[in-house]
N, C-alpha and C. Protein backbone atom coordinates (compact mmCIF):
# COMPACT_ATOMS: atom_id res chain seq x y z
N UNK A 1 2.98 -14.87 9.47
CA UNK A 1 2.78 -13.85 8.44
C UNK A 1 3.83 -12.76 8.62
N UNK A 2 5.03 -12.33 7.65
CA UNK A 2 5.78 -11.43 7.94
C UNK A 2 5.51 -10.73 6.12
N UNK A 3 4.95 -9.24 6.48
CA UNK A 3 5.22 -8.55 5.66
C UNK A 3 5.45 -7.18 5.62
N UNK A 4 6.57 -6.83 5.22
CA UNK A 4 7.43 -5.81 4.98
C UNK A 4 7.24 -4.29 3.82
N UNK A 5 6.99 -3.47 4.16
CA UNK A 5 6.71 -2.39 3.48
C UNK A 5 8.19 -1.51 2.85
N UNK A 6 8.11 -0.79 1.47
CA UNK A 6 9.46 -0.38 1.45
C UNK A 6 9.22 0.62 0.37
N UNK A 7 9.90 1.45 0.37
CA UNK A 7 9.93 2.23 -0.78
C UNK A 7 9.46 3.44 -0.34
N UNK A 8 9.03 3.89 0.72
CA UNK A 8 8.19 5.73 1.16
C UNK A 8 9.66 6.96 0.89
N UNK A 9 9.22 7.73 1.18
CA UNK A 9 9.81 8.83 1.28
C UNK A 9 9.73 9.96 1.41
N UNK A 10 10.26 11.18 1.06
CA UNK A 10 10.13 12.76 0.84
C UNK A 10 10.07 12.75 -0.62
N UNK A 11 8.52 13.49 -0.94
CA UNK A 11 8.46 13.95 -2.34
C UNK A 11 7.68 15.08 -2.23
N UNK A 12 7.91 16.08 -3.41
CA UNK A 12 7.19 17.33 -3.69
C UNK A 12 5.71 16.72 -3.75
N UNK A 13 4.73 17.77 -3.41
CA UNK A 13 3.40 17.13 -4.52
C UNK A 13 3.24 17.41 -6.07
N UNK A 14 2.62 16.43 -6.30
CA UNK A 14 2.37 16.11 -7.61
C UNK A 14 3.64 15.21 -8.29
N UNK A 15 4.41 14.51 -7.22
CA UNK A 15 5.35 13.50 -7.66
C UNK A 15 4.63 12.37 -7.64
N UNK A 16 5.78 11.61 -7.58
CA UNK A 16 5.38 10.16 -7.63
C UNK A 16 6.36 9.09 -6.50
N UNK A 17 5.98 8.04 -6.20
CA UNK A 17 6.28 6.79 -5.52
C UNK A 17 5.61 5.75 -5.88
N UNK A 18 6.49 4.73 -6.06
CA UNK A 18 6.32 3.44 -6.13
C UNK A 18 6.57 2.66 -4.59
N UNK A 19 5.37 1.85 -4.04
CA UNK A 19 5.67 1.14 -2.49
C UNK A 19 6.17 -0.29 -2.98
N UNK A 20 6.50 -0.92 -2.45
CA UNK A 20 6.64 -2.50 -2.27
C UNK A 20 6.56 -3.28 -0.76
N UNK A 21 6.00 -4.28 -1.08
CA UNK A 21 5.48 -5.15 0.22
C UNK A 21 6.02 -6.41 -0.10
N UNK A 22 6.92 -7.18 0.79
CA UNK A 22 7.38 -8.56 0.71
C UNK A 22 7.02 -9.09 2.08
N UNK A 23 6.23 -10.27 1.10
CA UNK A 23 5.06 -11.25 2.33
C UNK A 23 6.30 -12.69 1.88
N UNK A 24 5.84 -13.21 3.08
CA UNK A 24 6.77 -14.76 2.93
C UNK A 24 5.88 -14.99 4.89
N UNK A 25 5.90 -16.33 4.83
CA UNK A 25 5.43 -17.00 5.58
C UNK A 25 3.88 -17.66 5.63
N UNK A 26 3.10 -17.78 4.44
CA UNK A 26 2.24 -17.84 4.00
C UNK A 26 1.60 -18.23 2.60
N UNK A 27 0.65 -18.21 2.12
CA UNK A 27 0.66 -18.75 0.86
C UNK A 27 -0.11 -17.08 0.08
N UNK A 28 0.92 -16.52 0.24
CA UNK A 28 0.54 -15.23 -0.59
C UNK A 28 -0.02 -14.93 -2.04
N UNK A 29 -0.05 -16.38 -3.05
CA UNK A 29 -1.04 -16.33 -4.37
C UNK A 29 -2.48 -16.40 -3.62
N UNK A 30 -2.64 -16.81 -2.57
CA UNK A 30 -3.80 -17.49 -2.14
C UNK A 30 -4.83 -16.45 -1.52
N UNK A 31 -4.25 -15.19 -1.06
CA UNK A 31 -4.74 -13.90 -0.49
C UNK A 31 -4.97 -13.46 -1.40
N UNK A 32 -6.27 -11.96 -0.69
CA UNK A 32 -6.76 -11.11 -1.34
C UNK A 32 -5.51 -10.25 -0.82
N UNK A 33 -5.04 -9.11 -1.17
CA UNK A 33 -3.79 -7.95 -0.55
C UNK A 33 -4.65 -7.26 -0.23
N UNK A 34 -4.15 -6.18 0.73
CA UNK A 34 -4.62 -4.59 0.75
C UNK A 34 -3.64 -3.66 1.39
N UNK A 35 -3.74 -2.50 1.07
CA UNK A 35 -2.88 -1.25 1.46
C UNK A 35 -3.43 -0.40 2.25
N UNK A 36 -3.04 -0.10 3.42
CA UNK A 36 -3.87 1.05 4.17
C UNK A 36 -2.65 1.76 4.44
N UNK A 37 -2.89 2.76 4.97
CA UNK A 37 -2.42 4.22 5.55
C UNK A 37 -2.63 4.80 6.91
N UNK A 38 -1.67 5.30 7.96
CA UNK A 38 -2.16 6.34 9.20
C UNK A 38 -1.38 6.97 9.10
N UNK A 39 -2.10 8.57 9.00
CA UNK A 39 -1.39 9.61 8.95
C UNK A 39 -1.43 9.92 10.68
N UNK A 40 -0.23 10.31 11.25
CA UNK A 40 -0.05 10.97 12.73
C UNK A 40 -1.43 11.22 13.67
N UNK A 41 -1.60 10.87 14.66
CA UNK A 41 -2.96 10.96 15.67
C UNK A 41 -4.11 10.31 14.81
N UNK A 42 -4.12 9.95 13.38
CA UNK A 42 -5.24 9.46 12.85
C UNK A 42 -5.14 7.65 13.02
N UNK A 43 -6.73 7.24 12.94
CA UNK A 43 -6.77 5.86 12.83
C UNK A 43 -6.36 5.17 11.58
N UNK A 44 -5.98 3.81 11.43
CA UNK A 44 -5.84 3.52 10.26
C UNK A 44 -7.24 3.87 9.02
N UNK A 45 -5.98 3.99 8.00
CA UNK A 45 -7.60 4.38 6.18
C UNK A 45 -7.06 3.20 5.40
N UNK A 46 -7.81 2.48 4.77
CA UNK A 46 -7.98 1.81 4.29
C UNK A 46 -7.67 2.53 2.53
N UNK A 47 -6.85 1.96 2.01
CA UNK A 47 -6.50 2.70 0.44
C UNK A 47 -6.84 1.62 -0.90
N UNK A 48 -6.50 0.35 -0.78
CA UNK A 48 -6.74 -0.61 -1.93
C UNK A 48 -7.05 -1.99 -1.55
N UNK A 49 -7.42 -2.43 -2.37
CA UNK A 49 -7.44 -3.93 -2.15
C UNK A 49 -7.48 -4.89 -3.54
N UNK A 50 -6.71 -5.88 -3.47
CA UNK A 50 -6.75 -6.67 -4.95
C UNK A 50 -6.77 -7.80 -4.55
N UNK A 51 -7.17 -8.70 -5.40
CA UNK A 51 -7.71 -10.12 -5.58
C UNK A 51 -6.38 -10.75 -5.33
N UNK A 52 -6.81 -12.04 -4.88
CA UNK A 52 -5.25 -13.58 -4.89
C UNK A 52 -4.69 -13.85 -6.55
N UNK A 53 -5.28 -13.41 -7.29
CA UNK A 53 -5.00 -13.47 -9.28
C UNK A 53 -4.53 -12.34 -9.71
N UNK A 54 -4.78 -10.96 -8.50
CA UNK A 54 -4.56 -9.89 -9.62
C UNK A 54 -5.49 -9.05 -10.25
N UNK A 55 -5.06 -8.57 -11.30
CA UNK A 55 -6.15 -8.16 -12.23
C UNK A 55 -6.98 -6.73 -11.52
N UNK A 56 -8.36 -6.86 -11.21
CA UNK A 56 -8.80 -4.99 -10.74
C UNK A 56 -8.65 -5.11 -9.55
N UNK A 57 -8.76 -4.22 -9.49
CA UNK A 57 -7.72 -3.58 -7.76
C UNK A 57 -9.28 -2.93 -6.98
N UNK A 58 -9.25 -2.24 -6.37
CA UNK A 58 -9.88 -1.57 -5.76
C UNK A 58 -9.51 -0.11 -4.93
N UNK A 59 -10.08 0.81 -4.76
CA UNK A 59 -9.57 1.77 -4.61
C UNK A 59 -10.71 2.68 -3.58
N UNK A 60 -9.73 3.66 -2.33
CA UNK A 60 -10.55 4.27 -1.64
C UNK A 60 -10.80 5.44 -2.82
N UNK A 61 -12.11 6.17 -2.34
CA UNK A 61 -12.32 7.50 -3.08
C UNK A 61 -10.96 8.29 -2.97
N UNK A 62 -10.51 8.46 -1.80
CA UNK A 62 -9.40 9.81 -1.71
C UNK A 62 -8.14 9.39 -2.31
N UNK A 63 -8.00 8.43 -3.38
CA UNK A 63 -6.70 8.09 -3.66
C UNK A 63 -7.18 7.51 -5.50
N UNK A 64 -8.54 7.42 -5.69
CA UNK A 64 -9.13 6.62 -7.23
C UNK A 64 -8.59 7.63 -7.97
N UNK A 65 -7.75 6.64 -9.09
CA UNK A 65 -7.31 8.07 -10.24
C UNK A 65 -5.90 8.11 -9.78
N UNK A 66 -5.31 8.08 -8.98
CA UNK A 66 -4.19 8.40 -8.55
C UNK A 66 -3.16 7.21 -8.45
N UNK A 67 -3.52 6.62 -8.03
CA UNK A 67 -2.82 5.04 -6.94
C UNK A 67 -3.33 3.93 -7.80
N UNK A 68 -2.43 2.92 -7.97
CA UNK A 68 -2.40 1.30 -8.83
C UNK A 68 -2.18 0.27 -7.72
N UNK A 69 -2.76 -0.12 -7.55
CA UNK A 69 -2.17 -1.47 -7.16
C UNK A 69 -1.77 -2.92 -7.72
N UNK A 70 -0.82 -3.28 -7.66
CA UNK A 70 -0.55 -4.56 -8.35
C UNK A 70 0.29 -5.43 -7.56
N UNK A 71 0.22 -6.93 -8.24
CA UNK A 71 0.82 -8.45 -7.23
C UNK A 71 1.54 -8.93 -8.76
N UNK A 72 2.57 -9.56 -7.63
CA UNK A 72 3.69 -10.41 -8.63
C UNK A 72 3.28 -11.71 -7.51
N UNK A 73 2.80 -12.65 -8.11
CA UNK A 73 2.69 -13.69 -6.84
C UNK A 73 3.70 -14.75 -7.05
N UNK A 74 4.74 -14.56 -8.41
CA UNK A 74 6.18 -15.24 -8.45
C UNK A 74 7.06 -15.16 -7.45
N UNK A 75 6.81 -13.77 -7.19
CA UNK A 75 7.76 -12.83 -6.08
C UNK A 75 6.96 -12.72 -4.88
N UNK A 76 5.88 -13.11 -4.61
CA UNK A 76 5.66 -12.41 -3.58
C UNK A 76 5.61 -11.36 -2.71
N UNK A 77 5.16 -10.40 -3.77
CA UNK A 77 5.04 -9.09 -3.64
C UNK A 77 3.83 -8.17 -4.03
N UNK A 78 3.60 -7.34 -3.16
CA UNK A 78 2.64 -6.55 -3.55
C UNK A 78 3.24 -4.68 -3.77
N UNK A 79 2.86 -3.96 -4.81
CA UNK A 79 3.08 -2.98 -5.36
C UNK A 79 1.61 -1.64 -5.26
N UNK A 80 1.89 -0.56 -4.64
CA UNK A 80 1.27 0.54 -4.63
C UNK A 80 2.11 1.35 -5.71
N UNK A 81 1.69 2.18 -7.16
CA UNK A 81 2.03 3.25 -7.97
C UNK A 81 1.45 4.03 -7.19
N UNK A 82 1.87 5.26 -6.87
CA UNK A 82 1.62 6.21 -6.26
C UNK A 82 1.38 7.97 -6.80
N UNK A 83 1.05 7.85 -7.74
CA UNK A 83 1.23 9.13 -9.15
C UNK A 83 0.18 10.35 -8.26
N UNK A 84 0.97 11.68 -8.71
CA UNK A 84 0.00 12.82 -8.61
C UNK A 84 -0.34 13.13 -6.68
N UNK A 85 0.53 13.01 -6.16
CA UNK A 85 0.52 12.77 -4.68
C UNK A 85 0.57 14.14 -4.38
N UNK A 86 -0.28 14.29 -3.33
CA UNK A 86 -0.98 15.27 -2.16
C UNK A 86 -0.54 15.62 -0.71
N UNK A 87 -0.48 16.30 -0.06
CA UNK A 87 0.27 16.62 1.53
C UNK A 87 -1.00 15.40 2.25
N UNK A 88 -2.15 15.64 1.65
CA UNK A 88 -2.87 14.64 2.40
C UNK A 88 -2.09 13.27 2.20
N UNK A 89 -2.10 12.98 1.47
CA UNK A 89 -1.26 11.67 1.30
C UNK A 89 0.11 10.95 2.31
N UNK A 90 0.71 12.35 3.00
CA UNK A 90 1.31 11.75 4.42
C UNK A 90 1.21 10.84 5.07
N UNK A 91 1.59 9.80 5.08
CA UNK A 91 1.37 9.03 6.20
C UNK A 91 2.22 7.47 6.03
N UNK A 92 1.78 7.52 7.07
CA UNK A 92 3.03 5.62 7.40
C UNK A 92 1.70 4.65 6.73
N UNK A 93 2.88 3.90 5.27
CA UNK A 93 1.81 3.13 4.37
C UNK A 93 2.51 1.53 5.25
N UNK A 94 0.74 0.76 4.67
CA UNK A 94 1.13 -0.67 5.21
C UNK A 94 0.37 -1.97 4.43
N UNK A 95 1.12 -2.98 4.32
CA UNK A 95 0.56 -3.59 3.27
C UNK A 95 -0.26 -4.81 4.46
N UNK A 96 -1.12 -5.43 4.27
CA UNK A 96 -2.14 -6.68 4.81
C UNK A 96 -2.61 -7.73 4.50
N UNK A 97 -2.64 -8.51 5.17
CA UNK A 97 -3.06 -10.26 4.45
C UNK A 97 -4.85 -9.60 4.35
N UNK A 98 -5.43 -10.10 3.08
CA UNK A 98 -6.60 -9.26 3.20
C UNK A 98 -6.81 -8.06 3.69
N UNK A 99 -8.34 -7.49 4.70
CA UNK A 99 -8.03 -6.48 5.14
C UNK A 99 -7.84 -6.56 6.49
N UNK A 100 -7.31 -7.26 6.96
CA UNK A 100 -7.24 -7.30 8.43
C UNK A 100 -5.75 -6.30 9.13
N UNK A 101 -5.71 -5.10 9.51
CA UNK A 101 -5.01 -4.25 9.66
C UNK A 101 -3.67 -4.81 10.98
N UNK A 102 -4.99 -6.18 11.30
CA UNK A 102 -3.37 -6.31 12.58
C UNK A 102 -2.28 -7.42 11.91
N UNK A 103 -2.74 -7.77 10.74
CA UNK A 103 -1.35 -9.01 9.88
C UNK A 103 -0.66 -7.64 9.52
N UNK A 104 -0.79 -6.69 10.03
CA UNK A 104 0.70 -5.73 8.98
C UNK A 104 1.56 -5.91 9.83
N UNK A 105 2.93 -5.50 8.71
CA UNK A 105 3.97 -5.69 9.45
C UNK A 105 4.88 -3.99 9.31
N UNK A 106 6.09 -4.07 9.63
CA UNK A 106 6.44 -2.94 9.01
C UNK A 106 6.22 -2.39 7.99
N UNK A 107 5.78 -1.05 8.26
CA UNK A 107 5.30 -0.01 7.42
C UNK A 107 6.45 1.07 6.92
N UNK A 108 6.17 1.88 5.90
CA UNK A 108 7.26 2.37 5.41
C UNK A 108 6.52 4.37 5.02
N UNK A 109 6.97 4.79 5.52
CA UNK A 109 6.77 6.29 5.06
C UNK A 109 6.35 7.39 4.08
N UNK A 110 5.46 7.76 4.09
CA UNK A 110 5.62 8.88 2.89
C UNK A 110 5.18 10.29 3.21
N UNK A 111 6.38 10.93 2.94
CA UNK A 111 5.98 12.40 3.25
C UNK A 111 6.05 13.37 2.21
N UNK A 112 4.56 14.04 2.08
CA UNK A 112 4.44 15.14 0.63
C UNK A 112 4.16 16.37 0.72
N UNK A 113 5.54 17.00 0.38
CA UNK A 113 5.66 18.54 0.88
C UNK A 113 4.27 19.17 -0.17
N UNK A 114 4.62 20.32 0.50
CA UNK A 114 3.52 21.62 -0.60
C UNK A 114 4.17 22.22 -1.29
């Protein structure tokens, strides 16, 4: 299982980010995805989760309204929209075969000034 997180960065709040996750070594139409988050000294949070088809996503409370998740399973990829972002929102994002937090692979950044 190798999957790759990409797209974080430095944004004001109330910007926006788009993440991307490229899975290969696996049969990635065949998974459920999910996205979690650790912000510094914190444990991993759990942020989304979507079906092996697609379609409704799922969403933690501290991010519903805000955050999309979506799969291209042509590409093998999974996608976090990231709209309307918060200083809480800091933290090293990571994408997962289901929710099992130890298939992540590199994670990718996001930092949201005030």
């Amino acid at each position: 299982v190798q999957l790759q997180a990409s797209g974080g960065g430095l944004v004001q709040a109330g910007g926006s980010l788009r993440l991307s996750c490229a899975a290969s070594g696996f049969g990635f139409r065949n998974y459920t995805m999910s996205w979690f988050r650790q912000a510094p000294g914190e444990g991993p949070e759990w942020v989304s989760s979507i079906g092996s088809a697609g379609g409704t996503a799922i969403y933690a409370d501290s991010v519903k309204g805000r955050f999309t998740t979506s799969r291209d399973n042509a590409e093998n990829t999974l996608y976090l929209q990231m709209n309307s972002l918060k200083p809480e929102d800091t933290a090293v994002y990571y994408c997962t075969r289901q929710s099992d937090f130890r298939s992540r692979g590199q994670g990718t950044q996001v930092t949201v000034s005030s």
